[in-house]
C-alpha atoms as a PDB file:
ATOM      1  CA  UNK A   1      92.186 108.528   9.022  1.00  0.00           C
ATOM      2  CA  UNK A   2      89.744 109.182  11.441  1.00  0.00           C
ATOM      3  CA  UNK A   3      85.780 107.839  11.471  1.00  0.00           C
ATOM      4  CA  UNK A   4      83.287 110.263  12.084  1.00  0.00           C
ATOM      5  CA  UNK A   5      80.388 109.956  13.222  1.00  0.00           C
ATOM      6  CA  UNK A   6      76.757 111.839  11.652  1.00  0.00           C
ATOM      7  CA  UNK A   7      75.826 112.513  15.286  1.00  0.00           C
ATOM      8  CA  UNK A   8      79.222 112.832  16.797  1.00  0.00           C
ATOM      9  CA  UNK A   9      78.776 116.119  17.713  1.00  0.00           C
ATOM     10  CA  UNK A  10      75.682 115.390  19.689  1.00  0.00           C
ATOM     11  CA  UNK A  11      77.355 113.296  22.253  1.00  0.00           C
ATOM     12  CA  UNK A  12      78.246 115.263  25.655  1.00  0.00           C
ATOM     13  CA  UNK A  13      82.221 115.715  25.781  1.00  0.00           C
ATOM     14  CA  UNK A  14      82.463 113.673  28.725  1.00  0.00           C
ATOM     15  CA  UNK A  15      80.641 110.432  27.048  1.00  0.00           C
ATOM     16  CA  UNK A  16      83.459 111.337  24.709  1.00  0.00           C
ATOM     17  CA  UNK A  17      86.654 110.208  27.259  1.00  0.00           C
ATOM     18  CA  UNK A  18      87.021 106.257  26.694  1.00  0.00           C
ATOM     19  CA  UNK A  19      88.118 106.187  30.618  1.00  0.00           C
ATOM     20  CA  UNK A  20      84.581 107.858  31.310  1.00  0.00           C
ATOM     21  CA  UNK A  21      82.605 105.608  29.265  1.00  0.00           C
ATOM     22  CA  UNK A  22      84.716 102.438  30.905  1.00  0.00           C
ATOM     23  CA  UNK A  23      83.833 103.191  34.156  1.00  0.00           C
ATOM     24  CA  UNK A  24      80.039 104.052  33.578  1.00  0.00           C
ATOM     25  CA  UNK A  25      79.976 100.573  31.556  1.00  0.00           C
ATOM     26  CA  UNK A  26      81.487  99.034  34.446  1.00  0.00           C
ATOM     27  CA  UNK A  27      79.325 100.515  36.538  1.00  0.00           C
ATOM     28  CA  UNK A  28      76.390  99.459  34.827  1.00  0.00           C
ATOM     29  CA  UNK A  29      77.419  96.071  34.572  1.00  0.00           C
ATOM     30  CA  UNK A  30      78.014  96.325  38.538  1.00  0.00           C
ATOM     31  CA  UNK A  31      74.784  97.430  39.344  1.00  0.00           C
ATOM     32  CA  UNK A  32      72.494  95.360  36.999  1.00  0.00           C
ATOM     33  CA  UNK A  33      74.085  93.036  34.906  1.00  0.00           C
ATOM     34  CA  UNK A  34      76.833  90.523  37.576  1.00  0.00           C
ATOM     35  CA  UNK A  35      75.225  87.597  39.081  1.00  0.00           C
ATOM     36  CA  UNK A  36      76.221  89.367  42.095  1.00  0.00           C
ATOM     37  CA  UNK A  37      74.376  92.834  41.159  1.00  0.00           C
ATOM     38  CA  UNK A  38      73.353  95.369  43.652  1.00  0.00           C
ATOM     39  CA  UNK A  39      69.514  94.716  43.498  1.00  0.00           C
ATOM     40  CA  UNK A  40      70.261  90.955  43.806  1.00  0.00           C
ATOM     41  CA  UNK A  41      72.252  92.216  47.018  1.00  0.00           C
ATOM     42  CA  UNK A  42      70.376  94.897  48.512  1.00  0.00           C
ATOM     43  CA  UNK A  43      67.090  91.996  48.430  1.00  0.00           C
ATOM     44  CA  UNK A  44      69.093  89.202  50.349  1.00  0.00           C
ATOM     45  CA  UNK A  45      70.142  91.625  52.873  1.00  0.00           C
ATOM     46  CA  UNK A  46      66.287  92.394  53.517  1.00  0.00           C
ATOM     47  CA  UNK A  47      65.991  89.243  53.483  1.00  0.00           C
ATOM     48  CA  UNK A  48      68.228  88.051  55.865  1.00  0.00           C
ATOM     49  CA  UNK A  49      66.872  91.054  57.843  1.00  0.00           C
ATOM     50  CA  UNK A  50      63.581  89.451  58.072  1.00  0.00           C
ATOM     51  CA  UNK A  51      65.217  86.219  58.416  1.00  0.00           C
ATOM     52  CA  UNK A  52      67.216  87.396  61.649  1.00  0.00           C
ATOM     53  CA  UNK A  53      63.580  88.598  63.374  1.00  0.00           C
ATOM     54  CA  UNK A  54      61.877  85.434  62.472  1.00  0.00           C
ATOM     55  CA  UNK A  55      64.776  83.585  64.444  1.00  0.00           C
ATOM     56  CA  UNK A  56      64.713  86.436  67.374  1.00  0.00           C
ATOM     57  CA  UNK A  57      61.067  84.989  67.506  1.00  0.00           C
ATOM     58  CA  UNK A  58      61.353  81.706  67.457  1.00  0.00           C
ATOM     59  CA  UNK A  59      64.148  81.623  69.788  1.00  0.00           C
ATOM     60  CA  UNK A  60      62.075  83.376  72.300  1.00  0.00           C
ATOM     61  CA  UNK A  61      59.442  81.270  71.955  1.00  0.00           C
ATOM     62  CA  UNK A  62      61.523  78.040  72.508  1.00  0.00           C
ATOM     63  CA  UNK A  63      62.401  79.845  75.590  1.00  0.00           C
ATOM     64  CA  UNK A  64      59.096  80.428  76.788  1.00  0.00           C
ATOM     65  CA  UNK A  65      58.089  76.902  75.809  1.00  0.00           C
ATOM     66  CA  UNK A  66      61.162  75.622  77.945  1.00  0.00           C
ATOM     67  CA  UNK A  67      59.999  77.848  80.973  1.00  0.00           C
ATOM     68  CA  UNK A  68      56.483  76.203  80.659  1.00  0.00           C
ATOM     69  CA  UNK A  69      57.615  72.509  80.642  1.00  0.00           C
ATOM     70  CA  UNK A  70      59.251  73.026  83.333  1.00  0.00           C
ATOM     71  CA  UNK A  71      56.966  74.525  84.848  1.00  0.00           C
ATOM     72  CA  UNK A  72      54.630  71.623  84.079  1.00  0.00           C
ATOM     73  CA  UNK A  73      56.867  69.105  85.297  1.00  0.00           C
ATOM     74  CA  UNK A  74      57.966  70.707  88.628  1.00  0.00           C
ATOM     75  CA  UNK A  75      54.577  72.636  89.693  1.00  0.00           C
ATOM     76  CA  UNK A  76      50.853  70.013  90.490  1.00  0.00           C
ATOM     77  CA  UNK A  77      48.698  73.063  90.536  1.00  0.00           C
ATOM     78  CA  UNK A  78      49.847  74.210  87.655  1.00  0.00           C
ATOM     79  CA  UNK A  79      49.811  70.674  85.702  1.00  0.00           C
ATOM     80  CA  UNK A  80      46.027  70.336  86.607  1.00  0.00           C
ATOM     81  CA  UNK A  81      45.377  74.290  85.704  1.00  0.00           C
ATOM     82  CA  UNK A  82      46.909  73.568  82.273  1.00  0.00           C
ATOM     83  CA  UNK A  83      44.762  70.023  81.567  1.00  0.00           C
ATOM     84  CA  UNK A  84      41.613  71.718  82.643  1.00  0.00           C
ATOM     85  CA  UNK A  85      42.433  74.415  80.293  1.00  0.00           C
ATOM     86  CA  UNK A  86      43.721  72.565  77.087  1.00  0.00           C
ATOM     87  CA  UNK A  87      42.590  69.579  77.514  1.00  0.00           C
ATOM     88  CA  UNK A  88      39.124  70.017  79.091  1.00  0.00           C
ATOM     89  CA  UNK A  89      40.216  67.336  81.788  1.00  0.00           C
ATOM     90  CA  UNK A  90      37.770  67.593  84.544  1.00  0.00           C
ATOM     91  CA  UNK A  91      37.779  66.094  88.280  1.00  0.00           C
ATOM     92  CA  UNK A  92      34.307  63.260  88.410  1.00  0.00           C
ATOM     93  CA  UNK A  93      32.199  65.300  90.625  1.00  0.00           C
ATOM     94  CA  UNK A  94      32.677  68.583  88.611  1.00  0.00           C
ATOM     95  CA  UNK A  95      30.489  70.014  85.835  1.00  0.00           C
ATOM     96  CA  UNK A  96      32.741  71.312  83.071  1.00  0.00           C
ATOM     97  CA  UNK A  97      31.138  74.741  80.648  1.00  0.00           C
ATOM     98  CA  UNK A  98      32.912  76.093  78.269  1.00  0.00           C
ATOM     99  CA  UNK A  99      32.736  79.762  77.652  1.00  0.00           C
ATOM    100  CA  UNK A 100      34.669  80.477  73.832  1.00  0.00           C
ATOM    101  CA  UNK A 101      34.391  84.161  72.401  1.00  0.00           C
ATOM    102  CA  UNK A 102      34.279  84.660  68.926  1.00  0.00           C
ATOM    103  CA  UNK A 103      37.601  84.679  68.003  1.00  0.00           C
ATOM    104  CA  UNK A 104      38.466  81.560  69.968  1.00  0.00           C
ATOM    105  CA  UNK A 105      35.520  79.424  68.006  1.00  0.00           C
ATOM    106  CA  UNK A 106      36.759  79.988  65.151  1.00  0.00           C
ATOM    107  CA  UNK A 107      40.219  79.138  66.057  1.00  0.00           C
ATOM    108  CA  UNK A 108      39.014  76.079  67.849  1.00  0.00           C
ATOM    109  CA  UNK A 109      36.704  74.994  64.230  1.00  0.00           C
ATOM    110  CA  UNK A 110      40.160  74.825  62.115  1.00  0.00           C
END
């Protein structure tokens, strides 16, 4: 004895074949449902992406930090450029004026 259905024949043959309805299931389940899902997946790997430039970044700018201690403790001229510059260090017979653009006061105010 078989069941049928009021809108059996509405169904598309292929919805029909249990081995065709598995595998779309599964697929589903693959794709939206497993705490591993594709979505979750495909974000992380932007993710790490993103996460991979950041740390392209930094590591460069270690480097060029490294490069100017160095340079800071091997190089006078440079030592006294650099404290006249950040630290508005001046020599006692000098006058010291400080020219800031716009951009640069308002970094310098925060």
């Amino acid at each position: 004895m078989r069941i049928r259905f009021k809108y059996a024949d509405k169904i598309p043959p292929f919805l029909r074949n249990k081995y065709i309805l598995a595998i779309i299931i599964f697929l589903l389940w693959i794709i939206l449902l497993d705490a591993n899902n594709l979505i979750d997946r495909i974000k992380q790997m932007n993710q790490l992406r993103k996460l991979e430039k950041e740390k392209e970044y930094y590591t460069k700018k270690i480097e060029e930090e490294r490069e100017k201690l160095n340079r800071l403790r091997t190089d006078d001229g440079y030592l006294e450029k650099f404290a006249r510059e950040q630290y508005l260090m001046k020599k006692k017979d000098e006058d010291l004026f400080i020219v800031l653009t716009p951009r640069e006061e308002r970094k310098r105010r925060r």
